[in-house]
N, C-alpha and C. Protein backbone atom coordinates (compact mmCIF):
# COMPACT_ATOMS: atom_id res chain seq x y z
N UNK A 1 -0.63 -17.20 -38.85
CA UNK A 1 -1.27 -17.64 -37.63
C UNK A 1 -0.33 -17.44 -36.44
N UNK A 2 0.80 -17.95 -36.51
CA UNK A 2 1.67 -17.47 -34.99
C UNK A 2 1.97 -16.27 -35.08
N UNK A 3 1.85 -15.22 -36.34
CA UNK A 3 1.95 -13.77 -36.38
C UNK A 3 0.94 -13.58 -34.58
N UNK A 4 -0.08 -13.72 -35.05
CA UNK A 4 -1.19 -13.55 -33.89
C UNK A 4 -0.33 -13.79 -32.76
N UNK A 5 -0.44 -14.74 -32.47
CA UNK A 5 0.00 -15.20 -31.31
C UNK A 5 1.30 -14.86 -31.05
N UNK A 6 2.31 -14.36 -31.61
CA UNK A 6 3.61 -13.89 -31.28
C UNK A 6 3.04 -12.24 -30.51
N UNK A 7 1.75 -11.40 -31.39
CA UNK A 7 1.47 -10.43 -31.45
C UNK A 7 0.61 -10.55 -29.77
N UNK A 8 0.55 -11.66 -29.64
CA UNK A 8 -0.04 -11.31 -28.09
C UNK A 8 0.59 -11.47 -27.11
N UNK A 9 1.32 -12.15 -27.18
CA UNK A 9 2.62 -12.71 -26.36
C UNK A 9 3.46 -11.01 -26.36
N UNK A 10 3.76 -10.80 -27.13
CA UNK A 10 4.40 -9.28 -27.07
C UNK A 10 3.53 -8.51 -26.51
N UNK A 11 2.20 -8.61 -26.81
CA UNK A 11 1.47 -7.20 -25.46
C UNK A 11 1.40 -7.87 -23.95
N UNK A 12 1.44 -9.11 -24.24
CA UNK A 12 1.33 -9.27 -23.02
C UNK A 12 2.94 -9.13 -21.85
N UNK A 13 3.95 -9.19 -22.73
CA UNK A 13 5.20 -8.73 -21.98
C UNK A 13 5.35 -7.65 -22.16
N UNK A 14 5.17 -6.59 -22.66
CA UNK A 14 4.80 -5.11 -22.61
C UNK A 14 3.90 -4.83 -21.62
N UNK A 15 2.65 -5.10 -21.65
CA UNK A 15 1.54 -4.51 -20.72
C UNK A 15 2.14 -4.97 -19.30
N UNK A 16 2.96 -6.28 -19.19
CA UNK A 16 3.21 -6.56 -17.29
C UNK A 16 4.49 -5.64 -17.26
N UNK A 17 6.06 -5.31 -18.66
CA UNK A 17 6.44 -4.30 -18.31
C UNK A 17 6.00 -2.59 -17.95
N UNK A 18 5.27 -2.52 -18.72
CA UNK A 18 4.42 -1.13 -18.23
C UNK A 18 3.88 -0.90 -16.67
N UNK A 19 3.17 -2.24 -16.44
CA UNK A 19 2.93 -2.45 -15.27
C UNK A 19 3.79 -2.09 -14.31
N UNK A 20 4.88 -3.32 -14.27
CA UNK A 20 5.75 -2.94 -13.29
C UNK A 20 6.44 -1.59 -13.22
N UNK A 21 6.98 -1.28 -14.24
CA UNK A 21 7.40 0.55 -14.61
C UNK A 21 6.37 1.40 -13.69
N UNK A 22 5.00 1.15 -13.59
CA UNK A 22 4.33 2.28 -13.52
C UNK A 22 4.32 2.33 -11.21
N UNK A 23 4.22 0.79 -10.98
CA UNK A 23 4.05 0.24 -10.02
C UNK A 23 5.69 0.67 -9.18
N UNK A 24 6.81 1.34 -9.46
CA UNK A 24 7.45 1.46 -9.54
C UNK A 24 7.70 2.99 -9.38
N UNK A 25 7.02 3.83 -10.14
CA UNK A 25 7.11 5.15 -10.49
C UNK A 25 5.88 5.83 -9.85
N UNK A 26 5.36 5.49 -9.90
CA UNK A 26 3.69 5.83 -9.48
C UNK A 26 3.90 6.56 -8.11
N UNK A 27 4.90 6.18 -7.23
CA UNK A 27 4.97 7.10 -5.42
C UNK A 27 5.30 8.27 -6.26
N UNK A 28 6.72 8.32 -7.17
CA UNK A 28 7.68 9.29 -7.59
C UNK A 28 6.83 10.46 -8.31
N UNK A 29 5.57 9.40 -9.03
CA UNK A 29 5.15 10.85 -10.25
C UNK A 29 4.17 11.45 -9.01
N UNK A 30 3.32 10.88 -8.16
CA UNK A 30 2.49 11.41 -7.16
C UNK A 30 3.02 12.56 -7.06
N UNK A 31 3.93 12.59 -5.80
CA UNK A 31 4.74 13.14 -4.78
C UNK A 31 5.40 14.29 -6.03
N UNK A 32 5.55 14.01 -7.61
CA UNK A 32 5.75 15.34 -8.13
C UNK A 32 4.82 15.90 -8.63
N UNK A 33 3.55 15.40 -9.22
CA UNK A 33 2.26 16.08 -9.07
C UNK A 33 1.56 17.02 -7.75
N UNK A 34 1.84 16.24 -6.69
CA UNK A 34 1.65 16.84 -5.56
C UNK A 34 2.60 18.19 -5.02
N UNK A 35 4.12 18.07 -5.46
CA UNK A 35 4.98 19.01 -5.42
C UNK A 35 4.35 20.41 -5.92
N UNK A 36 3.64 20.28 -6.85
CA UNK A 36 2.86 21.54 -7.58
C UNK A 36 1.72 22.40 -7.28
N UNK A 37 0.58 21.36 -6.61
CA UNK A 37 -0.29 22.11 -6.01
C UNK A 37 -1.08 21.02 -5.12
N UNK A 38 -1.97 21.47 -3.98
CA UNK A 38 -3.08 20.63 -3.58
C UNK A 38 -3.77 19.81 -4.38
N UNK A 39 -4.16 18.68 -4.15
CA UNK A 39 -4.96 17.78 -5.07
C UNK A 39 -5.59 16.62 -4.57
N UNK A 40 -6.90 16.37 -4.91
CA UNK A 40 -7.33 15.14 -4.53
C UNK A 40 -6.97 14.19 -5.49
N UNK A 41 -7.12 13.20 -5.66
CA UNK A 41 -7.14 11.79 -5.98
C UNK A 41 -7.41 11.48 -7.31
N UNK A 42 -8.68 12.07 -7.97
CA UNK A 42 -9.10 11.81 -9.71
C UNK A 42 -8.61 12.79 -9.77
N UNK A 43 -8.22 13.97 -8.96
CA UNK A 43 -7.60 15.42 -9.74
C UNK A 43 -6.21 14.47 -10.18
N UNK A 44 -5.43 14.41 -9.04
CA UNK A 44 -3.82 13.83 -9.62
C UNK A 44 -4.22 13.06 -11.13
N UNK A 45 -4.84 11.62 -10.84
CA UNK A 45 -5.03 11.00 -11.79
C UNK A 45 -5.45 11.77 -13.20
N UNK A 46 -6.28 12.81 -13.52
CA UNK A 46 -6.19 13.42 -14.43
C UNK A 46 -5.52 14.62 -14.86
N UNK A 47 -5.13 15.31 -14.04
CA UNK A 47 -3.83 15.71 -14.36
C UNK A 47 -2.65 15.06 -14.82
N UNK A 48 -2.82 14.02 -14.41
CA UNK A 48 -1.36 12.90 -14.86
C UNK A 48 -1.70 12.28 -16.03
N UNK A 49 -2.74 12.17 -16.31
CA UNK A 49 -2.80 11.68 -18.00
C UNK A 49 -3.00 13.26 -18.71
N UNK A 50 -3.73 14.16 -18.48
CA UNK A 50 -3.05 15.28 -19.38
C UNK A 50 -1.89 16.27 -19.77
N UNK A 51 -0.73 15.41 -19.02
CA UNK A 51 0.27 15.95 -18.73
C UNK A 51 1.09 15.12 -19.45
N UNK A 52 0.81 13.62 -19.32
CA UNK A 52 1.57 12.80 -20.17
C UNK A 52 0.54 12.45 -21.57
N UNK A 53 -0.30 13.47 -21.74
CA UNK A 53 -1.16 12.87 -23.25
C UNK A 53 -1.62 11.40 -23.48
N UNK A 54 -2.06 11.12 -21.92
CA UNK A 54 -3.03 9.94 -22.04
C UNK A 54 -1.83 8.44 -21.86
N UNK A 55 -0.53 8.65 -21.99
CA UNK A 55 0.21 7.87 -21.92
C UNK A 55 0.34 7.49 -20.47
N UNK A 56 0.23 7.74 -19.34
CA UNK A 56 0.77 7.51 -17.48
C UNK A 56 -0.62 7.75 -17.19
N UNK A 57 -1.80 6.16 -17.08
CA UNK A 57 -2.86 5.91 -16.32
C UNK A 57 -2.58 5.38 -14.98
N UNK A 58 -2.82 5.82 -14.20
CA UNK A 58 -2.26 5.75 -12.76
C UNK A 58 -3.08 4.94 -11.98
N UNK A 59 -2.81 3.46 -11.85
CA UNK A 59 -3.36 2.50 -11.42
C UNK A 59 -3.29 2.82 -9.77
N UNK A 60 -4.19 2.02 -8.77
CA UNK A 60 -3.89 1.46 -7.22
C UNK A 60 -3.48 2.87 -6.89
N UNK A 61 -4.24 4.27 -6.99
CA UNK A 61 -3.71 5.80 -6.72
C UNK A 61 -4.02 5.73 -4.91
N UNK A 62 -5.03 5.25 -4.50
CA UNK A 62 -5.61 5.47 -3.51
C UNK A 62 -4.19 4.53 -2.37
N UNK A 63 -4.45 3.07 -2.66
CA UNK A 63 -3.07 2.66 -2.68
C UNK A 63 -1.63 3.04 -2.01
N UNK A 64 -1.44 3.52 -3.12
CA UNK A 64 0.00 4.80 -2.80
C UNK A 64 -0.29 5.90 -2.14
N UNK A 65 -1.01 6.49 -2.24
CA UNK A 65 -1.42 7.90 -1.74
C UNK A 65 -1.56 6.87 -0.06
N UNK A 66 -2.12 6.07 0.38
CA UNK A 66 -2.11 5.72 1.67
C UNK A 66 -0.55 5.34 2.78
N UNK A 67 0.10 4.86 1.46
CA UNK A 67 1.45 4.33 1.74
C UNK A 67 2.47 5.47 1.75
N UNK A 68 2.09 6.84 1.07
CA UNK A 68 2.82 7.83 1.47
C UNK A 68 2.67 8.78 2.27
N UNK A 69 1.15 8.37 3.21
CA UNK A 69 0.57 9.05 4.37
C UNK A 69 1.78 8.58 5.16
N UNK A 70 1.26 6.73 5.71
CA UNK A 70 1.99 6.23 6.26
C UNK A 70 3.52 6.69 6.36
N UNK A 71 4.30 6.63 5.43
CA UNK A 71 6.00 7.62 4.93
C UNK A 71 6.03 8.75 5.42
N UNK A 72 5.04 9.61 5.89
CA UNK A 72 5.16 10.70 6.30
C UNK A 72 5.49 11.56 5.12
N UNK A 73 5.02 11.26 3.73
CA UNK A 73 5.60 12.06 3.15
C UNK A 73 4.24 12.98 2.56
N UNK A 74 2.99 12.00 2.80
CA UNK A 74 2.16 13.15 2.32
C UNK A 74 0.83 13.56 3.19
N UNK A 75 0.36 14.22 3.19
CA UNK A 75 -0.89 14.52 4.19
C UNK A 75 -2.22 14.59 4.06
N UNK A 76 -3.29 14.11 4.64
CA UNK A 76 -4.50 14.73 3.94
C UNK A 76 -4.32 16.45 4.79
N UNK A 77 -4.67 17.54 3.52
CA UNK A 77 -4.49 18.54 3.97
C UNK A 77 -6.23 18.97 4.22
N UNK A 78 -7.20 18.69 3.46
CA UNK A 78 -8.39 19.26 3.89
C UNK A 78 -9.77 18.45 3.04
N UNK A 79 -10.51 18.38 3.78
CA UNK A 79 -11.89 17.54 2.89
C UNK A 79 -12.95 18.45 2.75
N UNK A 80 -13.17 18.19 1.23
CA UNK A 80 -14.47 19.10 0.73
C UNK A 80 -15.63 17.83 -0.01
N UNK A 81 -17.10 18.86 1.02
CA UNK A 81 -17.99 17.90 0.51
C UNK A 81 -18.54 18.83 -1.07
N UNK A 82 -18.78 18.32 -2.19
CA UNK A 82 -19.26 18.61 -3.21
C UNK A 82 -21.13 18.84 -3.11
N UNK A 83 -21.06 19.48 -4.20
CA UNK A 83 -23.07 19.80 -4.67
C UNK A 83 -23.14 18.45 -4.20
N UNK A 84 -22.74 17.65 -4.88
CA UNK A 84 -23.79 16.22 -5.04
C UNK A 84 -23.42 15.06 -3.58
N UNK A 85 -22.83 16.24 -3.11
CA UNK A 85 -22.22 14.69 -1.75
C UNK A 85 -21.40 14.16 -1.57
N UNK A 86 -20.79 14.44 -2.36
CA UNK A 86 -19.05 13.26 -2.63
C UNK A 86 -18.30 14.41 -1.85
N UNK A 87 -17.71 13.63 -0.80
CA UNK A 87 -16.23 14.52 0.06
C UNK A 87 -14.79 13.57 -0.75
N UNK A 88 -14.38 15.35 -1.19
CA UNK A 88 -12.62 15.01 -1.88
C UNK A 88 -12.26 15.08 -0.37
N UNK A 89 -11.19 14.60 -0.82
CA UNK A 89 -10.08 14.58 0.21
C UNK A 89 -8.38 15.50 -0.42
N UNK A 90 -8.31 16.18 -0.04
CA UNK A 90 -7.29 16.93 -0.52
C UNK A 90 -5.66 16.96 -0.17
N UNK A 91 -4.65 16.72 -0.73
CA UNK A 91 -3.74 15.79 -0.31
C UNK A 91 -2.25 16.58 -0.78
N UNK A 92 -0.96 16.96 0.47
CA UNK A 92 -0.28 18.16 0.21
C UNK A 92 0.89 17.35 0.43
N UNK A 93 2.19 17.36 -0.24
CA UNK A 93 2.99 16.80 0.20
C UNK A 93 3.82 17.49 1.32
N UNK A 94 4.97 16.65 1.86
CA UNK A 94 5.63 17.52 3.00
C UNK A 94 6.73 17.52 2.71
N UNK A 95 7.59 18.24 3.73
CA UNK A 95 8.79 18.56 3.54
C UNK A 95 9.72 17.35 3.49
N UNK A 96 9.12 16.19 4.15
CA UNK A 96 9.54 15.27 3.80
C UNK A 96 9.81 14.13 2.25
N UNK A 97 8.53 14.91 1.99
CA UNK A 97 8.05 14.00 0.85
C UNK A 97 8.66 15.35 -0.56
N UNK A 98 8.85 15.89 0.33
CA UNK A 98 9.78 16.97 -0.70
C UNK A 98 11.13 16.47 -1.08
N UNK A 99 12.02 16.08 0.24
CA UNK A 99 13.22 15.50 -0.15
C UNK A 99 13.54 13.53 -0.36
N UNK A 100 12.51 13.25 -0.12
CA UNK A 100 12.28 11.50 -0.71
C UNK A 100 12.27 12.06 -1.95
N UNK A 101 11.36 13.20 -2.78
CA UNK A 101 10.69 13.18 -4.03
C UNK A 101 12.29 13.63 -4.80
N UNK A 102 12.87 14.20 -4.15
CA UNK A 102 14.20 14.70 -4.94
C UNK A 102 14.91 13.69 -5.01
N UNK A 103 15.25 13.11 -3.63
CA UNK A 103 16.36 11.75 -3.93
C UNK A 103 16.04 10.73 -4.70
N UNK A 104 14.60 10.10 -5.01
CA UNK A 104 13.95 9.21 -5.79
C UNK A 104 14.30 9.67 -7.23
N UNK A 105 14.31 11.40 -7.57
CA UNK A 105 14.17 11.56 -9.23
C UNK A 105 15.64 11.38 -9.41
N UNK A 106 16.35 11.45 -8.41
CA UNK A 106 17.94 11.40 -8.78
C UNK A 106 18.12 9.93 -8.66
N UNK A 107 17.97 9.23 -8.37
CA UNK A 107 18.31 7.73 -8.52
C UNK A 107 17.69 7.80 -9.49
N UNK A 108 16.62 7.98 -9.99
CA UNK A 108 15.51 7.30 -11.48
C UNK A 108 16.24 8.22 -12.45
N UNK A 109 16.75 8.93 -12.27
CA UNK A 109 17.61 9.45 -13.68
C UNK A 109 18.73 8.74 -13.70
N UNK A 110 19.63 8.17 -12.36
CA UNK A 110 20.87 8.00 -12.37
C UNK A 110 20.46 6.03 -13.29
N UNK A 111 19.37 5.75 -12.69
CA UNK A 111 19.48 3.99 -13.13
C UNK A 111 18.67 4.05 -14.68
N UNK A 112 18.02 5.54 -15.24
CA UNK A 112 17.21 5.69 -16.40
C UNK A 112 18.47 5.42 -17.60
N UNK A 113 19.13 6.47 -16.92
CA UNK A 113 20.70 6.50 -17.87
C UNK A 113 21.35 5.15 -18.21
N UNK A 114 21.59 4.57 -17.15
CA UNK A 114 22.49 3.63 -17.14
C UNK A 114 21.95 2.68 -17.72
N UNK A 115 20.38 2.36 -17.70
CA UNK A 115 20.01 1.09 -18.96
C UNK A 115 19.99 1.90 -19.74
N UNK A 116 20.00 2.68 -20.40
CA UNK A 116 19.88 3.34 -21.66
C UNK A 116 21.24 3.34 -22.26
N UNK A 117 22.20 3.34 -21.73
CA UNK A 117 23.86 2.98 -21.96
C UNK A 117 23.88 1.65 -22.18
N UNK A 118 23.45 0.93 -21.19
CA UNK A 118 23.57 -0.61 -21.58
C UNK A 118 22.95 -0.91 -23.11
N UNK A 119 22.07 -0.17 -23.05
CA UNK A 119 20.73 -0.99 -24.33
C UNK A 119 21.93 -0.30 -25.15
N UNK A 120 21.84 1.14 -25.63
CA UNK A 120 23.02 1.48 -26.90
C UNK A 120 23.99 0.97 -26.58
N UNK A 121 25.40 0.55 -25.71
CA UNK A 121 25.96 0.02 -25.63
C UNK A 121 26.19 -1.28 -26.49
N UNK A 122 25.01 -2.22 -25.89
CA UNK A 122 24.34 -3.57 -27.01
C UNK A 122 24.37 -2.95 -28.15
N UNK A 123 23.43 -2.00 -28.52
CA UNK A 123 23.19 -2.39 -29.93
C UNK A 123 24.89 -1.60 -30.67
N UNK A 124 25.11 -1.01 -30.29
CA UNK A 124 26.89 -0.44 -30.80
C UNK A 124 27.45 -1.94 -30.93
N UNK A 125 27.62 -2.76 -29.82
CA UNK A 125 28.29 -3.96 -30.18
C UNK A 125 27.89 -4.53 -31.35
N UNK A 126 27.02 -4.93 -31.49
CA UNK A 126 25.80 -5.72 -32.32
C UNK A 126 26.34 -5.07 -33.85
N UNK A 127 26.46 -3.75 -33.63
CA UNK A 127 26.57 -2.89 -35.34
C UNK A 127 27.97 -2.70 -35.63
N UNK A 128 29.24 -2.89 -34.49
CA UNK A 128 30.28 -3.09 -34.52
C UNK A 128 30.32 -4.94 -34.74
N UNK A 129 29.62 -5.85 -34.47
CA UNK A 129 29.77 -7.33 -34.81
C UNK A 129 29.54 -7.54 -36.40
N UNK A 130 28.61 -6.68 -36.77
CA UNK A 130 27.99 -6.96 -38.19
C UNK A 130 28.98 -6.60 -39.12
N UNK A 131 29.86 -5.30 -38.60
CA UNK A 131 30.55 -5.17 -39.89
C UNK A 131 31.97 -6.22 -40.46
């Protein structure tokens, strides 16, 4: 019985870490989705789960995509109305949002590393304590 309940308690501190991870990453993966080609909005979003195999669902897109207008880092570049009526909005990053997007992947590798040292670090101690 507390199997259960340990078992939810663990998704549930997983799913708010994922959260925050994604809430976090979400300008960075844009702005490198966008680095690649023009795109509206469900385009990014599905491109970004077939790129990560369904793993990086890209919450609050509209959200960010507004907050990196604002940054100057990205633009609406052109709106198309569809057969059925729906206008995309098509969205290009800039030269700005070119070099935010570089300095951001270099900090997120430089702080990716460094918990990843800490965590093996720990567990080296931990397997150096046991013996």
């Amino acid at each position: 019985m507390n199997s259960k309940k340990d078992d939810k308690q663990q998704d549930k501190v997983f799913n708010n870490f994922e959260a925050q991870f994604k809430k976090s990453t979400l300008p960075m993966v844009t702005l490198a989705m966008l680095s690649e080609k023009e795109m509206y909005a469900y385009e990014i979003m599905q491109y970004t789960l077939e790129r990560s195999d369904g793993k990086y669902k890209m919450p609050l897109l509209y959200t960010t995509l507004g907050k990196l207008q604002e940054q100057g880092y990205v633009v609406e570049s052109r709106k198309e109305v569809t057969p059925d009526n729906r206008v995309r909005i098509y969205y290009n990053i800039t030269d700005a949002g070119h070099e935010h997007l570089t300095m951001m992947s270099k900090h997120f590798s430089m702080m990716a590393n460094t918990v990843d040292e800490l965590i093996n670090d720990s567990r080296k101690d931990d397997t150096d304590g046991a013996k």
